[in-house]
N, C-alpha and C. Protein backbone atom coordinates (compact mmCIF):
# COMPACT_ATOMS: atom_id res chain seq x y z
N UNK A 1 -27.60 -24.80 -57.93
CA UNK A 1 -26.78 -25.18 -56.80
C UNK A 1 -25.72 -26.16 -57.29
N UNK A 2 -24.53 -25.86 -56.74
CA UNK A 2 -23.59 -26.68 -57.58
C UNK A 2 -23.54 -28.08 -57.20
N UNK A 3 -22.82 -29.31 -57.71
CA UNK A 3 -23.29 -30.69 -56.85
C UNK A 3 -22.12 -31.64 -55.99
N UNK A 4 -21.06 -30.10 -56.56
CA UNK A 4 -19.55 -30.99 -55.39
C UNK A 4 -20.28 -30.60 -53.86
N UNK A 5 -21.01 -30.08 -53.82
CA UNK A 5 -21.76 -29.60 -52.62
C UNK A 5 -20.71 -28.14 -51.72
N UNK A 6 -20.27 -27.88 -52.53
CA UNK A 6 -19.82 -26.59 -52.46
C UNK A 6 -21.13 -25.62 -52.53
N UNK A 7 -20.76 -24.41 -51.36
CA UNK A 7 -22.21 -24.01 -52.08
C UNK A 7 -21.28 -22.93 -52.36
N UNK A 8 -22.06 -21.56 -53.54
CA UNK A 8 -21.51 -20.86 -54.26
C UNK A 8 -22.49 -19.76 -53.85
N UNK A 9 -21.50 -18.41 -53.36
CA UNK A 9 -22.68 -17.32 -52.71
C UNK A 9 -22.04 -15.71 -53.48
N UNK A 10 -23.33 -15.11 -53.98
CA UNK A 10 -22.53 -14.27 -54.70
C UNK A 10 -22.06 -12.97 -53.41
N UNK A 11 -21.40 -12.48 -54.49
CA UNK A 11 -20.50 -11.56 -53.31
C UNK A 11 -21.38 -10.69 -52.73
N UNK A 12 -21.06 -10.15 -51.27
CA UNK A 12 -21.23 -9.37 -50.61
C UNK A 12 -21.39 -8.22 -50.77
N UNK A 13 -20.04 -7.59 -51.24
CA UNK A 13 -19.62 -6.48 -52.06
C UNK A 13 -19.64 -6.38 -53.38
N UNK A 14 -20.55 -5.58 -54.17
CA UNK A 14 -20.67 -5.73 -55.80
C UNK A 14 -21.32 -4.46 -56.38
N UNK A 15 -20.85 -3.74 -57.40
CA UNK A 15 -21.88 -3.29 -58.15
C UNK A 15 -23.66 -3.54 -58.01
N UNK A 16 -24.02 -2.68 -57.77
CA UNK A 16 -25.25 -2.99 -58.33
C UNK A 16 -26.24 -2.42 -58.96
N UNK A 17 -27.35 -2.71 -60.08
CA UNK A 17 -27.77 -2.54 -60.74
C UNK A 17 -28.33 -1.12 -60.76
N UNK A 18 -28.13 -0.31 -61.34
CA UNK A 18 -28.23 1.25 -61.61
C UNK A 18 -28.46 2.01 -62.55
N UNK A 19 -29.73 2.96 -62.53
CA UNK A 19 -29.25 3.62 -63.65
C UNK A 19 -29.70 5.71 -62.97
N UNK A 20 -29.14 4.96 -61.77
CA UNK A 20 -28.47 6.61 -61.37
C UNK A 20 -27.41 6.93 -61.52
N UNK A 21 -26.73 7.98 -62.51
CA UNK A 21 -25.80 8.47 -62.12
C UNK A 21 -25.20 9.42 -61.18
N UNK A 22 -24.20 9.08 -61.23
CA UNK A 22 -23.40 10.03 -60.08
C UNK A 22 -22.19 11.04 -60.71
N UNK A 23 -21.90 11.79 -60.62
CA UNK A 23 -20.77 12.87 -60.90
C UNK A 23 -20.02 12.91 -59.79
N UNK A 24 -19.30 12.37 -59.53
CA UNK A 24 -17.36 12.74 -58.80
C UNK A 24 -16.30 12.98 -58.54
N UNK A 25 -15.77 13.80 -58.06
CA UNK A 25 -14.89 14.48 -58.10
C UNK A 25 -13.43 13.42 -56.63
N UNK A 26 -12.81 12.54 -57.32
CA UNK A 26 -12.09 11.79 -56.73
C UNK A 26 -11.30 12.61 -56.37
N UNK A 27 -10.71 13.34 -54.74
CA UNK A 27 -9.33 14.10 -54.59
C UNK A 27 -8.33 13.31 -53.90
N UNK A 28 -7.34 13.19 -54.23
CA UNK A 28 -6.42 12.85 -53.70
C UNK A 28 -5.45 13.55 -52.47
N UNK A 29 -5.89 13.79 -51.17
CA UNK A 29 -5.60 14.51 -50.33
C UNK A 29 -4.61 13.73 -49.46
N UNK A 30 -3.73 12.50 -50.23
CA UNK A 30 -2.45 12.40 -49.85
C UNK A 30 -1.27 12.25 -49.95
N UNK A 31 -0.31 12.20 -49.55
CA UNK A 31 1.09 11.81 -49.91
C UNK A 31 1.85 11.05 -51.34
N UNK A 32 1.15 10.20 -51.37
CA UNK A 32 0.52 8.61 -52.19
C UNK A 32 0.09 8.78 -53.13
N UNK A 33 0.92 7.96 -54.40
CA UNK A 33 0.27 7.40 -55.37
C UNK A 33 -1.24 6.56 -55.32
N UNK A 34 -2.29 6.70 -55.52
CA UNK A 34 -3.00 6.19 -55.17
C UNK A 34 -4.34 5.67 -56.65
N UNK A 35 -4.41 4.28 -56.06
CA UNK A 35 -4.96 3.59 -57.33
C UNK A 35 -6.42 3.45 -56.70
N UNK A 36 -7.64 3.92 -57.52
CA UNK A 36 -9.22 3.84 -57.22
C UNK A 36 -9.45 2.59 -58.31
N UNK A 37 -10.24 1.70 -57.13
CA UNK A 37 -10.86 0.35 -57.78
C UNK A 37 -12.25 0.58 -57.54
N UNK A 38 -12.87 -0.04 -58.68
CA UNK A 38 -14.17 -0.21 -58.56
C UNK A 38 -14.28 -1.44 -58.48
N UNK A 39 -15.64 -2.05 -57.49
CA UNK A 39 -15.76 -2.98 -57.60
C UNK A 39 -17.19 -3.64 -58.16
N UNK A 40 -16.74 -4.57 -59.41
CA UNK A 40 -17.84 -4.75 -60.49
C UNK A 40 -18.56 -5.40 -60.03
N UNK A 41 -20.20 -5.98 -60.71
CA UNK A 41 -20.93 -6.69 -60.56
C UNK A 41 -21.03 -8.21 -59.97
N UNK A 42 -19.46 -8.39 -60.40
CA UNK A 42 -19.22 -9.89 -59.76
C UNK A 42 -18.41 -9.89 -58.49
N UNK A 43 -18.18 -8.64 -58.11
CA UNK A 43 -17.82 -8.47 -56.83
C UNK A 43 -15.78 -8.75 -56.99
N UNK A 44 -15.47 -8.44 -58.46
CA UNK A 44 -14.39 -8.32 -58.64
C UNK A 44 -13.47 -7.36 -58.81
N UNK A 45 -12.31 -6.72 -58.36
CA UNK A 45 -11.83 -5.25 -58.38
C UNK A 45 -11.13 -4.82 -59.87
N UNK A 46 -12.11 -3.54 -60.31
CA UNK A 46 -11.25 -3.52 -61.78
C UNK A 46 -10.09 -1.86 -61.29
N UNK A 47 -9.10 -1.76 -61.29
CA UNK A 47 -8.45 -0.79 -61.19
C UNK A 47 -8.23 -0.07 -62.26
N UNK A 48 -8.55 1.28 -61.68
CA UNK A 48 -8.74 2.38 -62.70
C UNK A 48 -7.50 3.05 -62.52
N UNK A 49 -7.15 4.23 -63.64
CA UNK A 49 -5.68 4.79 -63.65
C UNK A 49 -5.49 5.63 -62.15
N UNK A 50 -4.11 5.40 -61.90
CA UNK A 50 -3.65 6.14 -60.77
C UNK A 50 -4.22 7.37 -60.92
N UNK A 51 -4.20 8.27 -59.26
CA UNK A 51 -3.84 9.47 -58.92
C UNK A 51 -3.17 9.83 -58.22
N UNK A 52 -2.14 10.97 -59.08
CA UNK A 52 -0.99 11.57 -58.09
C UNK A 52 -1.41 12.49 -56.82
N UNK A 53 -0.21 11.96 -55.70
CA UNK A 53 -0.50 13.24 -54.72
C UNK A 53 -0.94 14.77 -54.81
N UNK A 54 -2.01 15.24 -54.01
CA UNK A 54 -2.84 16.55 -54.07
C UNK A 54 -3.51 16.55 -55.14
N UNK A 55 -3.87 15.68 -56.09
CA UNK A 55 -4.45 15.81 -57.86
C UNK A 55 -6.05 15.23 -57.67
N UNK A 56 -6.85 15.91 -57.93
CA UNK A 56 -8.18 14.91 -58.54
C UNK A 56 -8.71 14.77 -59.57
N UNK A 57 -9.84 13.90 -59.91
CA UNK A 57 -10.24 13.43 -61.09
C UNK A 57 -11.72 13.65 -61.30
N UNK A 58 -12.66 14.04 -62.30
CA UNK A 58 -13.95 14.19 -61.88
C UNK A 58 -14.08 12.70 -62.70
N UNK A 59 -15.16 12.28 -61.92
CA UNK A 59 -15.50 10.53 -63.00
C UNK A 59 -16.86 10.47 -62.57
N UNK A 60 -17.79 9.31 -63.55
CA UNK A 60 -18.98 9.36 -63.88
C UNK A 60 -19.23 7.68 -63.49
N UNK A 61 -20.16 7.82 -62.48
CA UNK A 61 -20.39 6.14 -61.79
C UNK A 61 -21.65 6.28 -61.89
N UNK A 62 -22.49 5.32 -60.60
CA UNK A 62 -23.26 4.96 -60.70
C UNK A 62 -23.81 5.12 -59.29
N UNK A 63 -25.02 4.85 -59.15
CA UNK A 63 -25.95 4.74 -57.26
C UNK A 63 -25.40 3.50 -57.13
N UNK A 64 -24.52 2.63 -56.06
CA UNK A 64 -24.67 1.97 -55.50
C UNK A 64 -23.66 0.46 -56.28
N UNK A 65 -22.77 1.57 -56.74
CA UNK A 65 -21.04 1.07 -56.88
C UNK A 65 -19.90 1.37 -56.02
N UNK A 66 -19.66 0.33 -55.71
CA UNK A 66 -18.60 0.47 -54.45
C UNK A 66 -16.95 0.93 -55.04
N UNK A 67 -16.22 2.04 -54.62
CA UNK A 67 -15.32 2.11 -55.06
C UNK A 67 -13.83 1.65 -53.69
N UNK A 68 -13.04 1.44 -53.76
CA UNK A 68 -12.21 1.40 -52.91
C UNK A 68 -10.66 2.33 -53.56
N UNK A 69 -10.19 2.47 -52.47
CA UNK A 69 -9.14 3.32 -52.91
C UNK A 69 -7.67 2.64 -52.17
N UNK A 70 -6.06 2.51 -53.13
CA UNK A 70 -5.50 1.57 -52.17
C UNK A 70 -4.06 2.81 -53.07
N UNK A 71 -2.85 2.32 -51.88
CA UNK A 71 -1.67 3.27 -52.03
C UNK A 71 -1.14 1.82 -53.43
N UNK A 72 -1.04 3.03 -54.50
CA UNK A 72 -0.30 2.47 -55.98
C UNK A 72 0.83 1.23 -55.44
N UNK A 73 1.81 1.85 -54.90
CA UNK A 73 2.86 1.41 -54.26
C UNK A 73 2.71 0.13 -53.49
N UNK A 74 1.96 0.34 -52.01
CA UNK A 74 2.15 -0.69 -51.19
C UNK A 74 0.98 -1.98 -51.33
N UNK A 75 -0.19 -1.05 -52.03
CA UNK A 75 -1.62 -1.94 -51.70
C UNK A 75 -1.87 -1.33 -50.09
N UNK A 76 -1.68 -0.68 -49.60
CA UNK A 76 -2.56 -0.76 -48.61
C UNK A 76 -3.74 0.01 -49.11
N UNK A 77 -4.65 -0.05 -47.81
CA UNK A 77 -6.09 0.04 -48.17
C UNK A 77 -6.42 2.06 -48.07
N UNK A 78 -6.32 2.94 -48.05
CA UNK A 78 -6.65 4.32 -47.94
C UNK A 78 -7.89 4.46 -47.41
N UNK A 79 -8.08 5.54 -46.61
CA UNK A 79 -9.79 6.13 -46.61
C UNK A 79 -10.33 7.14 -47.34
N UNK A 80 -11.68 6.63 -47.53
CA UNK A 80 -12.19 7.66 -48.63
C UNK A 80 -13.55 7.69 -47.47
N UNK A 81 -13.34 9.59 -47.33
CA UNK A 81 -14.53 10.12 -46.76
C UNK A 81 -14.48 9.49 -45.07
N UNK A 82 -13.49 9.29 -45.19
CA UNK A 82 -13.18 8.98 -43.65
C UNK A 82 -13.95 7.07 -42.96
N UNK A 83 -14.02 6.01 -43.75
CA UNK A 83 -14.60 5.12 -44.71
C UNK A 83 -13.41 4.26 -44.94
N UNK A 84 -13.52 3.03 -45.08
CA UNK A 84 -13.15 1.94 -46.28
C UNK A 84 -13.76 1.69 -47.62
N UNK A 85 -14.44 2.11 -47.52
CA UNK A 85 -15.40 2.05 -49.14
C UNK A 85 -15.93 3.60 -49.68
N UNK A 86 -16.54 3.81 -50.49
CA UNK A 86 -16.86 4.71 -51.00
C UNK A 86 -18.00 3.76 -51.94
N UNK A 87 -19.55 4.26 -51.18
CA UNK A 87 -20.79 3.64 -52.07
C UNK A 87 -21.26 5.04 -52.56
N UNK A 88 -21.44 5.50 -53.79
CA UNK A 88 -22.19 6.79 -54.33
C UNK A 88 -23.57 6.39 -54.03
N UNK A 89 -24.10 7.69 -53.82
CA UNK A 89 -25.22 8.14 -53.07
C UNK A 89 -25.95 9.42 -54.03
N UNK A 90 -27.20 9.42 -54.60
CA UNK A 90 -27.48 10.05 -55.01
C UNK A 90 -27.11 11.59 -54.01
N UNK A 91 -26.59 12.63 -55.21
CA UNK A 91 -26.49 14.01 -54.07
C UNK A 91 -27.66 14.62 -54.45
N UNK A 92 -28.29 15.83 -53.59
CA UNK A 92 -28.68 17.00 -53.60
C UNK A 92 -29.13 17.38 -55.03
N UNK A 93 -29.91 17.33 -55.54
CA UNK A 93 -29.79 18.28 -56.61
C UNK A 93 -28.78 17.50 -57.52
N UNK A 94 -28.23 16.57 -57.56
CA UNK A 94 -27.85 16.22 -58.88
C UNK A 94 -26.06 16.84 -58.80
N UNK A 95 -25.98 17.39 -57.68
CA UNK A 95 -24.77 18.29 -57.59
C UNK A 95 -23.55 16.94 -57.42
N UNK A 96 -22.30 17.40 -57.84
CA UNK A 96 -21.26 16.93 -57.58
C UNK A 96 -20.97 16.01 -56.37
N UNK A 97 -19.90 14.87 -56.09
CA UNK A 97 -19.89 14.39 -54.82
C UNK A 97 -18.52 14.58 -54.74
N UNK A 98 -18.10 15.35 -53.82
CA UNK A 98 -16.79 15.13 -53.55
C UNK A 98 -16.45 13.61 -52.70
N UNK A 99 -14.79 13.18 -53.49
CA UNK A 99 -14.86 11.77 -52.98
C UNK A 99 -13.50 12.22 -52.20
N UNK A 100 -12.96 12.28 -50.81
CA UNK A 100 -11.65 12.97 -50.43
C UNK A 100 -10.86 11.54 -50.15
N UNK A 101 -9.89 11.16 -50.29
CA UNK A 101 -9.32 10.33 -50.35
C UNK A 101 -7.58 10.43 -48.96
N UNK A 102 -7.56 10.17 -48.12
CA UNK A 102 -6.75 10.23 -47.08
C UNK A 102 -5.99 9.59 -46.45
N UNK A 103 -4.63 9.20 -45.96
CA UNK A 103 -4.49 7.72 -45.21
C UNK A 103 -4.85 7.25 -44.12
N UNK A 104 -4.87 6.58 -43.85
CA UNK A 104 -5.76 6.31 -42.55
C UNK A 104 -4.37 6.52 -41.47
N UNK A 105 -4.93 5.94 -40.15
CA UNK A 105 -4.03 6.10 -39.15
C UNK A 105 -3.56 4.55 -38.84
N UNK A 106 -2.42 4.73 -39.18
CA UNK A 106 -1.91 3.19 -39.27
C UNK A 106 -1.39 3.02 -37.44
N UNK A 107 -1.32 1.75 -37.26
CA UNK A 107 -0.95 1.39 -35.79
C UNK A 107 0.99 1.37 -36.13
N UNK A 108 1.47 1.44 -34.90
CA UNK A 108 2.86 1.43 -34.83
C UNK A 108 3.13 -0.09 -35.83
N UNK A 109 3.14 -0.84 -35.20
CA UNK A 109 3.11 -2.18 -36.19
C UNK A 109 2.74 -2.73 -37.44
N UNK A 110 1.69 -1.98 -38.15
CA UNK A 110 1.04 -1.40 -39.53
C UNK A 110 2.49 -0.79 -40.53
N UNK A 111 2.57 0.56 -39.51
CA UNK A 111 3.89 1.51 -40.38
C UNK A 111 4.79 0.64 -40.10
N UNK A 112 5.66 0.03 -39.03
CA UNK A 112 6.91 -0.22 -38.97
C UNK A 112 6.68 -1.96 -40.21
N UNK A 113 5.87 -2.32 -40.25
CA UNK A 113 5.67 -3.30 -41.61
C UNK A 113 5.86 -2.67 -42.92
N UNK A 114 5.11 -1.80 -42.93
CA UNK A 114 5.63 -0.91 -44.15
C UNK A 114 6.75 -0.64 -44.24
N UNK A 115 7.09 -0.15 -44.15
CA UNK A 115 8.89 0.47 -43.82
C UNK A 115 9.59 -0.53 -44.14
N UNK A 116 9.55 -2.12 -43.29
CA UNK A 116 10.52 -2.82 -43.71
C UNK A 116 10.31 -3.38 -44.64
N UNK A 117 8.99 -3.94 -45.49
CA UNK A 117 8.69 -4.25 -46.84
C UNK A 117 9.42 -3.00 -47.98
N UNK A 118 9.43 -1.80 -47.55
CA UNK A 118 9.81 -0.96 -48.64
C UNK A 118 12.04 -0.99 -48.66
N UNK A 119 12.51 -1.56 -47.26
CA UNK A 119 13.65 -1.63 -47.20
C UNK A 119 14.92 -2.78 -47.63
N UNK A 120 13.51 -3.79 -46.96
CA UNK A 120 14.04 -5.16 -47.51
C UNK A 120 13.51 -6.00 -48.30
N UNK A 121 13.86 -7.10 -48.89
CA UNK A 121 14.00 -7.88 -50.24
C UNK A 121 12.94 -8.67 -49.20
N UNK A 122 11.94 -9.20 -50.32
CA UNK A 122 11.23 -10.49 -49.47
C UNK A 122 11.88 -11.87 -48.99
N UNK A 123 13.00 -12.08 -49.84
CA UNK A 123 13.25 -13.15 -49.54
C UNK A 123 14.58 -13.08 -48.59
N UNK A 124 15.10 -11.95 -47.73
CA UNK A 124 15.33 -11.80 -46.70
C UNK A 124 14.92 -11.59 -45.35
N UNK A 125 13.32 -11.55 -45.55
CA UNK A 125 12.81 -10.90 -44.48
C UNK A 125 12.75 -11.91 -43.17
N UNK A 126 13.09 -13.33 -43.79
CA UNK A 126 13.43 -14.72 -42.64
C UNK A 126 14.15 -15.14 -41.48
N UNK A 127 15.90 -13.86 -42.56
CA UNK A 127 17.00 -13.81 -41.78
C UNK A 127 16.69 -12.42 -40.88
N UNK A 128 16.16 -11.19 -40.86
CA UNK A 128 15.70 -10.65 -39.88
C UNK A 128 15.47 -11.08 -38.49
N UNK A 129 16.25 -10.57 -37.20
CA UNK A 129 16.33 -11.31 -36.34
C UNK A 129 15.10 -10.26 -35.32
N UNK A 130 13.84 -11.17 -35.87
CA UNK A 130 12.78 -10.64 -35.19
C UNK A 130 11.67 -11.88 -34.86
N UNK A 131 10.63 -11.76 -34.23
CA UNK A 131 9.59 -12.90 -33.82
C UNK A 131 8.91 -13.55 -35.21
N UNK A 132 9.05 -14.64 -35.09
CA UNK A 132 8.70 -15.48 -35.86
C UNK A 132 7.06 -14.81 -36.76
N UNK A 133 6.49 -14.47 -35.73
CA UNK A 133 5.22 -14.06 -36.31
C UNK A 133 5.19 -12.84 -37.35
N UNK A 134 6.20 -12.16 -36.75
CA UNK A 134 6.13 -10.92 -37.63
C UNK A 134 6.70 -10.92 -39.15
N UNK A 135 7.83 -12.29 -38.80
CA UNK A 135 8.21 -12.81 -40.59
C UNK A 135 6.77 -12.81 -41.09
N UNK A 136 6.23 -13.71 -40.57
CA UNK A 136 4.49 -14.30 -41.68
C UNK A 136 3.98 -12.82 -41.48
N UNK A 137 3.97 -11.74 -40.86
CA UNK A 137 3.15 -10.70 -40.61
C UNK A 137 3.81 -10.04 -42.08
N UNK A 138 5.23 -9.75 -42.16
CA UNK A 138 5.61 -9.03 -43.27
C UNK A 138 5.22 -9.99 -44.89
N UNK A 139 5.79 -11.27 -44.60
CA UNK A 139 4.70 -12.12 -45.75
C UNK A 139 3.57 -12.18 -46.06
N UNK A 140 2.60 -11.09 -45.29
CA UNK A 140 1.23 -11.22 -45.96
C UNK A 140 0.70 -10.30 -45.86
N UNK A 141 1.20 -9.66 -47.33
CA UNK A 141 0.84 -8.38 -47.54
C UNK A 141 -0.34 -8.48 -48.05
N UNK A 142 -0.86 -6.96 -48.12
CA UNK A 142 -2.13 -6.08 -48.03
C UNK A 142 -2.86 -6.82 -49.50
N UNK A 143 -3.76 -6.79 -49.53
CA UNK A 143 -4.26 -6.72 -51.35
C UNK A 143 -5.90 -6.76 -51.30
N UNK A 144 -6.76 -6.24 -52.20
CA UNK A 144 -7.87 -6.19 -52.53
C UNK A 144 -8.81 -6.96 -51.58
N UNK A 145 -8.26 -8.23 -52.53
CA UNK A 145 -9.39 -8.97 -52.59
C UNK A 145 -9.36 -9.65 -50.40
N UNK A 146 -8.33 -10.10 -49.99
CA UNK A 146 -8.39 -10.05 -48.34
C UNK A 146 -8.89 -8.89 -47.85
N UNK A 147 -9.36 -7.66 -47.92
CA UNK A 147 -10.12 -6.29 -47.76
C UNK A 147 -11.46 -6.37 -47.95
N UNK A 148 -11.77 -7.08 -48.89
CA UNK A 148 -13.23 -7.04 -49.33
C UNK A 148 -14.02 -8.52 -48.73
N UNK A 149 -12.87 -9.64 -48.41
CA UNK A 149 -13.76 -10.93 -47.86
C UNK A 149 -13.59 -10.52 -46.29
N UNK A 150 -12.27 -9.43 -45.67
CA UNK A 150 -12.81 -8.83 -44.45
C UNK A 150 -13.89 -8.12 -44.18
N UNK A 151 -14.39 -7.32 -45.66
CA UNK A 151 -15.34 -6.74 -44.89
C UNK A 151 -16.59 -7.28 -44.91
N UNK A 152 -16.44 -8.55 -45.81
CA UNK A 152 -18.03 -8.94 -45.73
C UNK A 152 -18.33 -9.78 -44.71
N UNK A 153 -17.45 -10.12 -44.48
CA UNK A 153 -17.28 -11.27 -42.67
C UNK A 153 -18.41 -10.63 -41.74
């Protein structure tokens, strides 16, 4: 126990100890560049090589490794298997797992953030003559690791 009296809790979300394998077949069933993270033992995201739109990958994991899947480009978060996470699960017989990879359904306010992050410079997004909130809304973009302390909340 540490003695600044911080207490220190291991992650939520992590790898864990395995020695099932899994066989997967990662598809990429969207639009999107899309980057698959695994997330390691310490509950930290290691990103594995992109996949291009309509393309998949077969890859070799483990029972009870969490993978996440996020657009190359923006960081947003993708669904896999209709899901935020992707935990392998022993299959059937040892058979293949298909992993389908999709975008989710973003809210009007979701996309129209997107859009203007992909149009405008960050350090214009101030002079934009829009609600104050939505400046800090476009300043705080998507990333991993806020995904993974949401979901362990």
């Amino acid at each position: 126990m540490p003695q600044d009296g911080s207490e220190r809790r291991a992650p939520i979300i992590c790898s864990k100890n395995s020695r099932v394998p899994i066989r997967a077949v990662f598809c990429n069933r969207s639009n999107r560049v899309v980057r698959p993270v695994w997330i390691d033992y310490q509950g930290q995201p290691q990103p594995y090589e992109k996949l291009q739109p309509g393309t998949g990958r077969k890859m070799n994991t483990f029972a009870g490794h969490p993978w996440m899947f996020r657009d190359a480009e923006t960081d947003d978060l993708l669904r896999v298997n209709s899901k935020e996470l992707f935990i392998p699960k022993p299959a059937d017989g040892g058979s293949i797992v298909v992993v389908t990879i999709t975008l989710p359904v973003f809210s009007l306010k979701e996309r129209a953030l997107q859009v203007i992050r992909h149009l405008v410079q960050p350090e214009d997004y101030r002079s934009l003559e829009i609600a104050r909130t939505l400046h800090e809304d476009l300043e705080d973009k998507p990333s991993v690791m806020k995904d993974l302390n949401r979901m362990t909340l």
